[in-house]
Structure formats: C-alpha cells, structure tokens
C-alpha atoms as a PDB file:
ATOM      1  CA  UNK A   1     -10.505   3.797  -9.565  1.00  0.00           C
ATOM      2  CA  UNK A   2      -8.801   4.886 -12.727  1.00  0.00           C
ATOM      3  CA  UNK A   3      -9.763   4.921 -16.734  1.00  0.00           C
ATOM      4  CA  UNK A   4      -6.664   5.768 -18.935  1.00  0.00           C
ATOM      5  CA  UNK A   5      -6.963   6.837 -22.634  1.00  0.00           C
ATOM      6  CA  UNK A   6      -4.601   3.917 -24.219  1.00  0.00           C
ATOM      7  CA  UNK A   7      -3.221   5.289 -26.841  1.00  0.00           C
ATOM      8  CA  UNK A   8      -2.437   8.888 -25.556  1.00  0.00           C
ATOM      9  CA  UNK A   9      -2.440   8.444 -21.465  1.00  0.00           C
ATOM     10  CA  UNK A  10      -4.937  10.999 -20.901  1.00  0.00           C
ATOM     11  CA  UNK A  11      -7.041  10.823 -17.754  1.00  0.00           C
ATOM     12  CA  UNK A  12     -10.610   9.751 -18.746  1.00  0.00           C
ATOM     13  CA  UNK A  13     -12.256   9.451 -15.132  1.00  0.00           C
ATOM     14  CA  UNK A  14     -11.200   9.063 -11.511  1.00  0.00           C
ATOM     15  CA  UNK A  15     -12.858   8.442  -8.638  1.00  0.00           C
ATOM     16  CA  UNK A  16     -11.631   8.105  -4.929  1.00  0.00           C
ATOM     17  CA  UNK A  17     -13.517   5.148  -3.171  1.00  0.00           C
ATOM     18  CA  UNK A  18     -13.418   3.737   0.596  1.00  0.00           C
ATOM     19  CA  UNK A  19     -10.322   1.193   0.909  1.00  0.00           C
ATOM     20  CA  UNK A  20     -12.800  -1.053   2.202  1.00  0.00           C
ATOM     21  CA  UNK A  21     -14.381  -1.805  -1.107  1.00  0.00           C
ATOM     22  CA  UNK A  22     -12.993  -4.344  -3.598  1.00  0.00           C
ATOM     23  CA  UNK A  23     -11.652  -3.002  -6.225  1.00  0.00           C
ATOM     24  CA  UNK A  24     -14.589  -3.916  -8.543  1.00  0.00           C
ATOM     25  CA  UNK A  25     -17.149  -2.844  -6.470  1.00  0.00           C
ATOM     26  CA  UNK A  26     -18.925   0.066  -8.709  1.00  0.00           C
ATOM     27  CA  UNK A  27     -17.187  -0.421 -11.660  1.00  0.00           C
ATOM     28  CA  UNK A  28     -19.966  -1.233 -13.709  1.00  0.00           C
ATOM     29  CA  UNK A  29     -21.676   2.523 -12.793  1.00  0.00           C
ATOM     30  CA  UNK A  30     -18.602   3.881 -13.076  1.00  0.00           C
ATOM     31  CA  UNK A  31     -17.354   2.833 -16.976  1.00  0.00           C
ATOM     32  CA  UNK A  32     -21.361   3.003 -17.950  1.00  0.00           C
ATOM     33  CA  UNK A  33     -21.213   7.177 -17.351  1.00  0.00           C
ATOM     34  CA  UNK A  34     -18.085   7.071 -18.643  1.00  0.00           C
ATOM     35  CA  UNK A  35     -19.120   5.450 -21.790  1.00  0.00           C
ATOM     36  CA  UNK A  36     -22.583   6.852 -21.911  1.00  0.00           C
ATOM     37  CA  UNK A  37     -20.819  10.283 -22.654  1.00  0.00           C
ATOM     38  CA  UNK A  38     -18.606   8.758 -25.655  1.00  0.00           C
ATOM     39  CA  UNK A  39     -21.947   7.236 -27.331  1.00  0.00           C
ATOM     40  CA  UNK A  40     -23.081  11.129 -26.907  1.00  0.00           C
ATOM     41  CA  UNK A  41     -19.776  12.924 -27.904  1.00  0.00           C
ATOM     42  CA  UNK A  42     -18.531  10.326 -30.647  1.00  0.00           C
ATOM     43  CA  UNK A  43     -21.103   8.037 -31.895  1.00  0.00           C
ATOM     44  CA  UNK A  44     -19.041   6.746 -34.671  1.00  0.00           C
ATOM     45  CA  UNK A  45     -15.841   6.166 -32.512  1.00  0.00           C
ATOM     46  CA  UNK A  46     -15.470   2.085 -31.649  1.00  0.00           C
ATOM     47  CA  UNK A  47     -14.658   1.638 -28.294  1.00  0.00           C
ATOM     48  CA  UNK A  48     -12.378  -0.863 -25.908  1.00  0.00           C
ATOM     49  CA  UNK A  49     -12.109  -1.730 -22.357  1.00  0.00           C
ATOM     50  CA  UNK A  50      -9.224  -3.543 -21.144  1.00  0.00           C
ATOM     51  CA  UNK A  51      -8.982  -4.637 -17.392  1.00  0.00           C
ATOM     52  CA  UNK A  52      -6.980  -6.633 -15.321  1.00  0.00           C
ATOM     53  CA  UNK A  53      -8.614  -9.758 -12.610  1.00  0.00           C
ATOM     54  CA  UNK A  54      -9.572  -7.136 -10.788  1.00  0.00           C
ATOM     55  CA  UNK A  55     -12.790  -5.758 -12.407  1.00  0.00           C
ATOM     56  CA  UNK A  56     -14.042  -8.974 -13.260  1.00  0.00           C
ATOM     57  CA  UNK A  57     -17.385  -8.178 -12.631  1.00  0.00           C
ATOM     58  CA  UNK A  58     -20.565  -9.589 -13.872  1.00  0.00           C
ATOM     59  CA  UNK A  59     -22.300  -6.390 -14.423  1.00  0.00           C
ATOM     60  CA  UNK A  60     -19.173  -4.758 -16.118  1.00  0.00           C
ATOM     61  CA  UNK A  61     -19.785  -7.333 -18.810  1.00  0.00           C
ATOM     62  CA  UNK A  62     -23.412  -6.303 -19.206  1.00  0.00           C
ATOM     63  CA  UNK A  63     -22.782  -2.246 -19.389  1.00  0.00           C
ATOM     64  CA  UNK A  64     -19.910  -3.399 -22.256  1.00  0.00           C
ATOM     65  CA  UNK A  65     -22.430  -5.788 -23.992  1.00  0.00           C
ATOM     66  CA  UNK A  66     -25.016  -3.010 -23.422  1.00  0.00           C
ATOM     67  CA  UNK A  67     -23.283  -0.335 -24.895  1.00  0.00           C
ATOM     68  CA  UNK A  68     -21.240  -1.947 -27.670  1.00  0.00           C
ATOM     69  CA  UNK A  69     -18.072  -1.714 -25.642  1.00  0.00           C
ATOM     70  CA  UNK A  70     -15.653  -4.529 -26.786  1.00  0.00           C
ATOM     71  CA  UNK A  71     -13.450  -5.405 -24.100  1.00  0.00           C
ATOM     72  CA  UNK A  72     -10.762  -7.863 -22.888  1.00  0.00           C
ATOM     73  CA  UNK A  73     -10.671  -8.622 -18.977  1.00  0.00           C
ATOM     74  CA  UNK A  74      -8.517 -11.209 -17.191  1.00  0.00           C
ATOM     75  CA  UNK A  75     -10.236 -13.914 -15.125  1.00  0.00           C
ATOM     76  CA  UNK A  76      -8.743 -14.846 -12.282  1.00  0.00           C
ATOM     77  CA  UNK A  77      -6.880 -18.895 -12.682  1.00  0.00           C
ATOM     78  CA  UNK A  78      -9.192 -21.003 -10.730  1.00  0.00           C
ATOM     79  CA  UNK A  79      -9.348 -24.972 -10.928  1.00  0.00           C
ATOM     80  CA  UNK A  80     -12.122 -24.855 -13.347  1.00  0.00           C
ATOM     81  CA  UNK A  81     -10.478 -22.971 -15.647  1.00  0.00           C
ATOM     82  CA  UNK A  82      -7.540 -25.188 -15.798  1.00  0.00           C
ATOM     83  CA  UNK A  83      -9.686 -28.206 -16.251  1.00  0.00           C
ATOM     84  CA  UNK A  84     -11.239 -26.801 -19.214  1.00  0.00           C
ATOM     85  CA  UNK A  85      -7.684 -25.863 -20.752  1.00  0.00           C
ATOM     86  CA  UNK A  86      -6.401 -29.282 -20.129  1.00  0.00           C
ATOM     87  CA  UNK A  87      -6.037 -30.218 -23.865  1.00  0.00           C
ATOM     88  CA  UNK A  88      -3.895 -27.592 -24.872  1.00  0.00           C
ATOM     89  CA  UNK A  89      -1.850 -27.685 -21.332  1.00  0.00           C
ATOM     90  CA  UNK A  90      -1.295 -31.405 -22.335  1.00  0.00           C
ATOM     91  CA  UNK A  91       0.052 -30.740 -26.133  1.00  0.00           C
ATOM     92  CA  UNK A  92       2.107 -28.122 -24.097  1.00  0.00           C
ATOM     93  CA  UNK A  93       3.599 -30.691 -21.764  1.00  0.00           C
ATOM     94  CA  UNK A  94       4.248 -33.319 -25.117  1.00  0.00           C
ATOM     95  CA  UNK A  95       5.408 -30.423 -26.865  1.00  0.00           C
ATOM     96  CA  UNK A  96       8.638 -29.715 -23.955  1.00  0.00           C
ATOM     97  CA  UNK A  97       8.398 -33.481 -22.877  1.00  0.00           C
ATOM     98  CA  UNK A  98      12.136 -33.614 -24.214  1.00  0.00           C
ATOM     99  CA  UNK A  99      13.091 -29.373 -23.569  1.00  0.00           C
ATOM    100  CA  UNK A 100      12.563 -28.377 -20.546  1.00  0.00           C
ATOM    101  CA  UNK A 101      15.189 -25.240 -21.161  1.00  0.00           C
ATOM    102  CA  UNK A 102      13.264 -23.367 -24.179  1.00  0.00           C
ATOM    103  CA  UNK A 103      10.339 -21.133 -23.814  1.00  0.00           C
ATOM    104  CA  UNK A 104       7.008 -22.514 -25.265  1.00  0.00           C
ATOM    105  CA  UNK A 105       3.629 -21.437 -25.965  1.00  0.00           C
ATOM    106  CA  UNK A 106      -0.065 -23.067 -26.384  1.00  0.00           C
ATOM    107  CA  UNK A 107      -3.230 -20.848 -27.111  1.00  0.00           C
ATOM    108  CA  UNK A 108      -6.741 -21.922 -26.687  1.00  0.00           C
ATOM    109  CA  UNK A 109     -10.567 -20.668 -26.488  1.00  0.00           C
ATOM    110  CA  UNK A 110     -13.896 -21.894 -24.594  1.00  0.00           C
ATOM    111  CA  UNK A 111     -17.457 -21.183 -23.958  1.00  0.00           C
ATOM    112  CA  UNK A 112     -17.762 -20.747 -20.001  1.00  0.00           C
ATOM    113  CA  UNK A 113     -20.426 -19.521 -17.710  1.00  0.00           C
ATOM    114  CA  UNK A 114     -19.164 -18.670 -13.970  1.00  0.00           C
ATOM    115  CA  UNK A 115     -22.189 -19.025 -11.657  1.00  0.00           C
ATOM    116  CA  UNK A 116     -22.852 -15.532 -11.465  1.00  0.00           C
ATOM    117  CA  UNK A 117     -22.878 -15.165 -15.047  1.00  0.00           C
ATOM    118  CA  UNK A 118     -26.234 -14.577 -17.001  1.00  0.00           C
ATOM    119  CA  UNK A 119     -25.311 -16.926 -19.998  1.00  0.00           C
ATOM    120  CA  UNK A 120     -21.913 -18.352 -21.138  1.00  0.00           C
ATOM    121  CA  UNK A 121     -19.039 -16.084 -22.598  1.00  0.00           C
ATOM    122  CA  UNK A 122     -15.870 -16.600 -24.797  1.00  0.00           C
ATOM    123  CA  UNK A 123     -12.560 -16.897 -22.733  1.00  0.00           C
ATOM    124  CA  UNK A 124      -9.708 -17.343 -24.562  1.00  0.00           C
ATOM    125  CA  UNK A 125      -6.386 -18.605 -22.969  1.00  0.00           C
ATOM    126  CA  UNK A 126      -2.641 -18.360 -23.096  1.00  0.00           C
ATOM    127  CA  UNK A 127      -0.564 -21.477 -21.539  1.00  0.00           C
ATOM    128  CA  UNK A 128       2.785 -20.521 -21.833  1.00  0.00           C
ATOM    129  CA  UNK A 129       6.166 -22.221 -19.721  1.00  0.00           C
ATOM    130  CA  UNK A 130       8.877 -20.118 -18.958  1.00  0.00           C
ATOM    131  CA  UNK A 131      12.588 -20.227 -20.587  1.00  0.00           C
ATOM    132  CA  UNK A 132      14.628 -22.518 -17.985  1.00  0.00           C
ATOM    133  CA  UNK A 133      11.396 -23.600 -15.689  1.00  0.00           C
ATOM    134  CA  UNK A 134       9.169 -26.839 -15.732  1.00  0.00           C
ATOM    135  CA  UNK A 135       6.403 -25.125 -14.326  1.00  0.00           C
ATOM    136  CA  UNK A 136       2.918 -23.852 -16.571  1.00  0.00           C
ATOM    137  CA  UNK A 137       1.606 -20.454 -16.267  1.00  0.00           C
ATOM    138  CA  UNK A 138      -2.110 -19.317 -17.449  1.00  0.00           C
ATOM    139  CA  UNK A 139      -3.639 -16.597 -18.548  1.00  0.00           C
ATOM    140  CA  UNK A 140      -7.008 -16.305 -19.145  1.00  0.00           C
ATOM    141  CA  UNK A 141      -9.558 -13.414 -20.751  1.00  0.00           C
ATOM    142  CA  UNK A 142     -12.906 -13.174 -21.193  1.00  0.00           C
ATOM    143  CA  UNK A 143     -13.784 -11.321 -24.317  1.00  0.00           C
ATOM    144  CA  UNK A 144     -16.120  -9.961 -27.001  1.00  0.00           C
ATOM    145  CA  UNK A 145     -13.474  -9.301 -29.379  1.00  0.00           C
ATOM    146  CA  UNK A 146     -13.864 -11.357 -32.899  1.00  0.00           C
ATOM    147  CA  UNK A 147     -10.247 -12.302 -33.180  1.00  0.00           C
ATOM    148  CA  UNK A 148      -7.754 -15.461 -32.722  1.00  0.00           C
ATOM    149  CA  UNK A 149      -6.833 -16.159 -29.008  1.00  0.00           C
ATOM    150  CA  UNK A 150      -3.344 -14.904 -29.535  1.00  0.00           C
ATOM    151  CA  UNK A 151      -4.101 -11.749 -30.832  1.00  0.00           C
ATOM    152  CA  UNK A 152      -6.762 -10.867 -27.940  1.00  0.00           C
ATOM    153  CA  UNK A 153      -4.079 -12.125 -25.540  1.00  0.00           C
ATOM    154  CA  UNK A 154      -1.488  -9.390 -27.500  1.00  0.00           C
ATOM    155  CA  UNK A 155      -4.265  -6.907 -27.319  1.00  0.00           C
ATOM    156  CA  UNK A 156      -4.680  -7.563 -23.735  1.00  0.00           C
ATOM    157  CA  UNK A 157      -0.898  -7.068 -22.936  1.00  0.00           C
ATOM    158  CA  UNK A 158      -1.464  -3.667 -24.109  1.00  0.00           C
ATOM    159  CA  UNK A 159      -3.365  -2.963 -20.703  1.00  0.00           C
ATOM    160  CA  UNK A 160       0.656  -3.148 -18.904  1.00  0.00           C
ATOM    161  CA  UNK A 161       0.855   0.493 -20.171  1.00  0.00           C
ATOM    162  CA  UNK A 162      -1.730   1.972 -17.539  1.00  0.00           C
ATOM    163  CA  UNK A 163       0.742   0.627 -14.782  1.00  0.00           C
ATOM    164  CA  UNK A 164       2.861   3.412 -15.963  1.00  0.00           C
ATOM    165  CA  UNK A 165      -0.034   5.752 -16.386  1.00  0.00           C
ATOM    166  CA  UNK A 166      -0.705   4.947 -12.751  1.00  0.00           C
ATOM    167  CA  UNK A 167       2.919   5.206 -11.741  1.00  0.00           C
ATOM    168  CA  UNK A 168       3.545   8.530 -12.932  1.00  0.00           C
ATOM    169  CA  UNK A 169       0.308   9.965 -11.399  1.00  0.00           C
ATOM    170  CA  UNK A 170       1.209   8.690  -8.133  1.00  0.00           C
ATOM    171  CA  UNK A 171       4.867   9.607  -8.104  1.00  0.00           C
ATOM    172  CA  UNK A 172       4.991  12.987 -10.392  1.00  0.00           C
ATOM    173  CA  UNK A 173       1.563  13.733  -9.633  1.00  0.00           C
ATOM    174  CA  UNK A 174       0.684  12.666  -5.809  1.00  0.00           C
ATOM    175  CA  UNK A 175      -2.072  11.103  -6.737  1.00  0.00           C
ATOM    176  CA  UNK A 176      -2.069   8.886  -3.174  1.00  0.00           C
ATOM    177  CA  UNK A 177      -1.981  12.169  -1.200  1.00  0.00           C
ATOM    178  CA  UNK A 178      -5.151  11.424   1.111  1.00  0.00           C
ATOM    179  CA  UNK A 179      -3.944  13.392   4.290  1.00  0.00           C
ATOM    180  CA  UNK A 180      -6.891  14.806   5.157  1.00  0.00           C
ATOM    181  CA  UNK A 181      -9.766  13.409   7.719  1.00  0.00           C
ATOM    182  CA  UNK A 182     -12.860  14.346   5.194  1.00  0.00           C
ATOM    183  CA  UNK A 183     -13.668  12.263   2.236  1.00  0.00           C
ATOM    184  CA  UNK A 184     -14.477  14.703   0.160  1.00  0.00           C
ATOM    185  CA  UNK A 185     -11.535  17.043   0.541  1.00  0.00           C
ATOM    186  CA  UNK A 186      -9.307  13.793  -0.393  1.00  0.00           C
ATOM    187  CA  UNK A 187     -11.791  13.462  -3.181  1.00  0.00           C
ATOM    188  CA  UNK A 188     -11.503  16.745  -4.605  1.00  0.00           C
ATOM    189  CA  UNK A 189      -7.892  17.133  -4.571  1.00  0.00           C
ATOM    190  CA  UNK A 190      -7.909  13.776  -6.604  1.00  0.00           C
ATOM    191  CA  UNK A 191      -9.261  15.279  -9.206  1.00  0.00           C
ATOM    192  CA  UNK A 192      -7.378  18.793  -9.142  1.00  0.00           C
ATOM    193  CA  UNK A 193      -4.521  16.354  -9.461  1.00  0.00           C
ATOM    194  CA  UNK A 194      -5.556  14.329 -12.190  1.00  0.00           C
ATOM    195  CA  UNK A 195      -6.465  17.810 -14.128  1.00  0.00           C
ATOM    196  CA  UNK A 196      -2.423  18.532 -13.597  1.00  0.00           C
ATOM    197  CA  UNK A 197      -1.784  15.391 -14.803  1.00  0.00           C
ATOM    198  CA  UNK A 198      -3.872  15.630 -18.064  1.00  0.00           C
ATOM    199  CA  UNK A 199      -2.787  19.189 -18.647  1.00  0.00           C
ATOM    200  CA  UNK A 200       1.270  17.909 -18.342  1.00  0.00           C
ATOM    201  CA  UNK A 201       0.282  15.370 -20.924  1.00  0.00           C
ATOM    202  CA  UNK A 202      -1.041  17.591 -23.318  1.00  0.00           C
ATOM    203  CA  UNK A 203       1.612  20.140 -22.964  1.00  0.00           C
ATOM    204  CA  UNK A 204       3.898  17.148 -23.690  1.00  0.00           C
ATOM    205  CA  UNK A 205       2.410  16.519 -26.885  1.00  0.00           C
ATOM    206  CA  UNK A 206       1.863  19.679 -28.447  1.00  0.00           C
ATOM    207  CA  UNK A 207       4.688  21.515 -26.524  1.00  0.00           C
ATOM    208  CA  UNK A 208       7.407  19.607 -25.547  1.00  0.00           C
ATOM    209  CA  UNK A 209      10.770  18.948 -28.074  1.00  0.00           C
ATOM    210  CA  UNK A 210      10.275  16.193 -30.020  1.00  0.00           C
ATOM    211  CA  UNK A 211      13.351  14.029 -28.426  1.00  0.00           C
ATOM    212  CA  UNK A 212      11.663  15.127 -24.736  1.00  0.00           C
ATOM    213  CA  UNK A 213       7.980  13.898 -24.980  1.00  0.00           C
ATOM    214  CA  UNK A 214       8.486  10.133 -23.937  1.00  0.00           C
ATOM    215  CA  UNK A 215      10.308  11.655 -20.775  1.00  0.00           C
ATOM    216  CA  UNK A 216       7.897  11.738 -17.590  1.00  0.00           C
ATOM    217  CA  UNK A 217       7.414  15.009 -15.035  1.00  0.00           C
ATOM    218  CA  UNK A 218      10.160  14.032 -12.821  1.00  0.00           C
ATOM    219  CA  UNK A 219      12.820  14.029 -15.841  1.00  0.00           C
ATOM    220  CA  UNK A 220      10.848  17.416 -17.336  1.00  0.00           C
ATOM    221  CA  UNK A 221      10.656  19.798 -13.934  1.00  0.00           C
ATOM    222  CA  UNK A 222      14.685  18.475 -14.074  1.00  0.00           C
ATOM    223  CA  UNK A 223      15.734  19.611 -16.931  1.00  0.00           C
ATOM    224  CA  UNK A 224      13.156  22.028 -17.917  1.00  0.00           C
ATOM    225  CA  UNK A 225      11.323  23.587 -15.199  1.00  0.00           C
ATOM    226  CA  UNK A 226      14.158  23.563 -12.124  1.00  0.00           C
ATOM    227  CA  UNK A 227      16.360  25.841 -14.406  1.00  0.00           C
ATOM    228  CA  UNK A 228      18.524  28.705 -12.681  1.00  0.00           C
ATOM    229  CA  UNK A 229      18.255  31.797 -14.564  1.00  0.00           C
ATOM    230  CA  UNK A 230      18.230  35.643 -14.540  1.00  0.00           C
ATOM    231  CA  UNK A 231      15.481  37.536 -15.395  1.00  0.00           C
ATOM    232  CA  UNK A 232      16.247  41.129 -16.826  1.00  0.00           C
ATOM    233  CA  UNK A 233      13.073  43.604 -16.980  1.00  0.00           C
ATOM    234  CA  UNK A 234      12.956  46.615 -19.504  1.00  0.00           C
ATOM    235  CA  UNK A 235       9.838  48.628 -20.300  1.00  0.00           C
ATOM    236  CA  UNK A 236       8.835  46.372 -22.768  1.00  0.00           C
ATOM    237  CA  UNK A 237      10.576  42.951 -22.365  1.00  0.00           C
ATOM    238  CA  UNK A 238      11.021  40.182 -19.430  1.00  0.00           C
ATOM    239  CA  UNK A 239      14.449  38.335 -20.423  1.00  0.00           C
ATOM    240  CA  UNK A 240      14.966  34.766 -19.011  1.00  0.00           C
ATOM    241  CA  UNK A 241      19.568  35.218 -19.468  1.00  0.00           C
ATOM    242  CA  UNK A 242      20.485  31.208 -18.792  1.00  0.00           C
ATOM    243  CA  UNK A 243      23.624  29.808 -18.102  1.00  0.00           C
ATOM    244  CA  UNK A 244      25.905  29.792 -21.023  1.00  0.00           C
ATOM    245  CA  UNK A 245      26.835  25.925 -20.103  1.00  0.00           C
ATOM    246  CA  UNK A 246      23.196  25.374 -19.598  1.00  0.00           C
ATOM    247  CA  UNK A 247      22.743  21.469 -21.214  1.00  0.00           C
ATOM    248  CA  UNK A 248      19.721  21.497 -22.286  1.00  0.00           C
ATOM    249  CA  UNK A 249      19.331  25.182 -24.199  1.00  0.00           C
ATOM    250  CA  UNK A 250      18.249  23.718 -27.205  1.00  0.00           C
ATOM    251  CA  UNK A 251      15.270  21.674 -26.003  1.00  0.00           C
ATOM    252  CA  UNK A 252      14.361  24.578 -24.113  1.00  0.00           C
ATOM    253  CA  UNK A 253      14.443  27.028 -26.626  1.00  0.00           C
ATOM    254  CA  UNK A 254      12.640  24.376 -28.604  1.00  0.00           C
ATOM    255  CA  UNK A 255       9.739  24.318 -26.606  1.00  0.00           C
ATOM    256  CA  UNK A 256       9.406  28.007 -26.131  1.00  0.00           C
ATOM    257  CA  UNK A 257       9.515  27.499 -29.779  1.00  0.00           C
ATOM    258  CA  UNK A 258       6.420  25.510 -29.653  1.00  0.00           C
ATOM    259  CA  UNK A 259       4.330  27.191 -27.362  1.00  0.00           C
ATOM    260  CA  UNK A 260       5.212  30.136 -29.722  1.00  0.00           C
ATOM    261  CA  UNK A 261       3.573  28.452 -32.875  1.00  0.00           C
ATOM    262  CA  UNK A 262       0.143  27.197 -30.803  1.00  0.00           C
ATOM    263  CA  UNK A 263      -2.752  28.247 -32.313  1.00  0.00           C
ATOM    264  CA  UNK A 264      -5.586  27.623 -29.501  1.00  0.00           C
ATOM    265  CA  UNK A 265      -8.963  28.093 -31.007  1.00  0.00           C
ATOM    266  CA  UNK A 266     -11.357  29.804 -28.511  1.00  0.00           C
ATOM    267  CA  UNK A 267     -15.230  29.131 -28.900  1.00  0.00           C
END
C-alpha cells in the first residue's frame, strides 16, 4: 500500500501487506497515522485524499470525515448506481440519438447510502460515450468536496499521476523485489527502497538541470550517472577528465553546478 505526495511525488508512507488481503483491507489505520501526523506537523495545511475503486472502504470515509480530510474515491459501477444515473444517461442517449461518431459528455450528482454505509454520501458522476462507439461508460466518486460534478471528476483524474509514481518505484526503484522467505526482511527493504526513491526525487528538484528534472532514474543513471570518465588525483584535487564528445557535458556540469550552490541548513 502506497500514499504519494500529488503535487511533488514524494513518498508519504508504504507499507508491505500479505497478497492475500484486499487491497483495502487496513487502509483506514493506515491514512489515519498518516494524517494524524499532518494535523500535528501542519495544522493549517488543507488536506486531500484521492483513491481509486480500490479503497472504497467504509471506514476510510469516517477517518477522512474524522479528520477533515476532503477526498475523492471512485465507487465501483454496480446496477444501482446506474439506476440512479438514469436521467442524465437518458439526455446522453437523446443528446447522440442522431451522432453516434462524436464524443459526448453528461455530468450528474446523488445522495446514496451503500448498505455498509453509516448515513448517505454525495457521489457525483461522469457518463461520457466514446468518439466512434455506441456504448456508455461511468464513472462514479464519492466525495466531500464542495464543488460541481465536473470539476471533482477533473480533480479526481489527477489521481492517474500516482500510476507513474508507482511505475517508476517499481521499475527504477525495485520496489516489487520480495525475494526473501521472511516478511519482515521484504518489509524492510521496502522501505530502504522507498527512502532511495524519495531521496532521487529531491535531488531532482533541487539538483538536477532544469531541462533534466521531468526525466525519471532510468533516463538519469543514463545520461548522468553511467558516465565513463578518468579520474586524475593530485595532493589536493580529485579530477573527473570526461570525454571531449561527451553529449551531455553541459547538464552535467550544470548539476555539479547545483549541488555546488546548496545551502543545507543543519539543526
């Protein structure tokens, strides 16, 4: 189980659970410490939660409610949900009755309660039917957010950027390697990984040349880090000598440049 900063792709919290569990077994324990230490840290700071069908859970809703945690999480389509969408999936189909070809769009909100739910929320909907198909597709949230349906839907779609979050931990930073028998080995090296993640994406911000920083590890250890060179030792100086033909000297030199100019602050 992941949490991503969303605007910077920092690391917030991750913890290594049995592959037995569905996925939002826990999750209302595990975004309660996570936000318990933001209400102590930054009191002031409004806070979000975006999550997919996946960690729509019951008692994720009551730590957000709890602890004055907006959020926006997708509900998975069911046949009640439909049913109570039907008006605006009508207008839809009257709407395209005589274009099938052209994209098209209907937005929508209702009170709902699911069974398991301790009183009735606000889900807000997005019916929308592809350019050159016939078919409908839904979308629907359940949120605490005070704005029109379309804009929670937009704010929503901002949740697609964890997938590369995720993507680049498991690929540049291995965060799947489980190879070992014990739990808590696999557990622990989790984390040691996500620390190299988090510490990549802060050298990327404050380090890295400015036409470099959207670039992920991969691309970096490339063209930064992977770098044949000579090093020449005198009394006083180590001296990286590159290759004259070397294509990427300035953004190199750029971010020695950078690292040059930190000013860390030690307490």
């Amino acid at each position: 189980m992941l949490c991503y900063d969303g605007l910077t792709g920092d690391l917030l919290k991750a913890e290594l659970r049995d592959g037995t569990k569905y996925c939002s077994n826990g999750a209302d324990a595990f975004v309660r410490s996570l936000l318990d230490e933001y209400i102590a840290d930054f009191p002031d700071i409004p806070r979000y939660l975006r999550g997919d069908s996946g960690f729509a859970s019951p008692g994720l809703y009551e730590v957000c409610e709890e602890k004055d945690c907006k959020y926006v999480i997708r509900l998975k389509e069911n046949a009640v949900l439909r049913k109570l969408a039907e008006t605006e999936d009508q207008a839809l189909y009257r709407a395209t009755k005589y274009n099938q070809i052209d994209y098209a769009v209907e937005y929508g909100e209702f009170e709902y309660q699911a069974g398991s739910w301790s009183h009735p929320r606000r889900v807000v909907f997005k019916i929308e039917k592809p350019y050159g198909q016939m078919i409908h597709m839904y979308t629907f949230i359940v949120t605490t957010l005070e704005m029109e349906p379309y804009q929670a839907i937009q704010f929503y779609c901002g949740r697609g950027r964890m997938e590369n979050f995720i993507k680049e931990g498991k690929n540049g930073f291995d965060f799947a390697s489980v190879s070992s028998q014990t739990k808590v080995v696999n557990a622990n090296r989790l984390l040691v990984h996500g620390l190299a993640y988090n510490l990549f994406n802060w050298f990327r911000r404050v380090a890295l040349a400015d036409n470099m920083r959207k670039q992920r590890i991969d691309t970096i250890r490339l063209k930064l880090l992977k770098v044949a060179a000579r090093v020449v030792r005198t009394g006083r100086y180590k001296v990286f000598k590159l290759c004259s033909s070397f294509p990427y000297k300035k953004e190199f030199v750029e971010t020695l440049m950078n690292i040059r100019n930190l000013q860390p602050q030690f307490e």
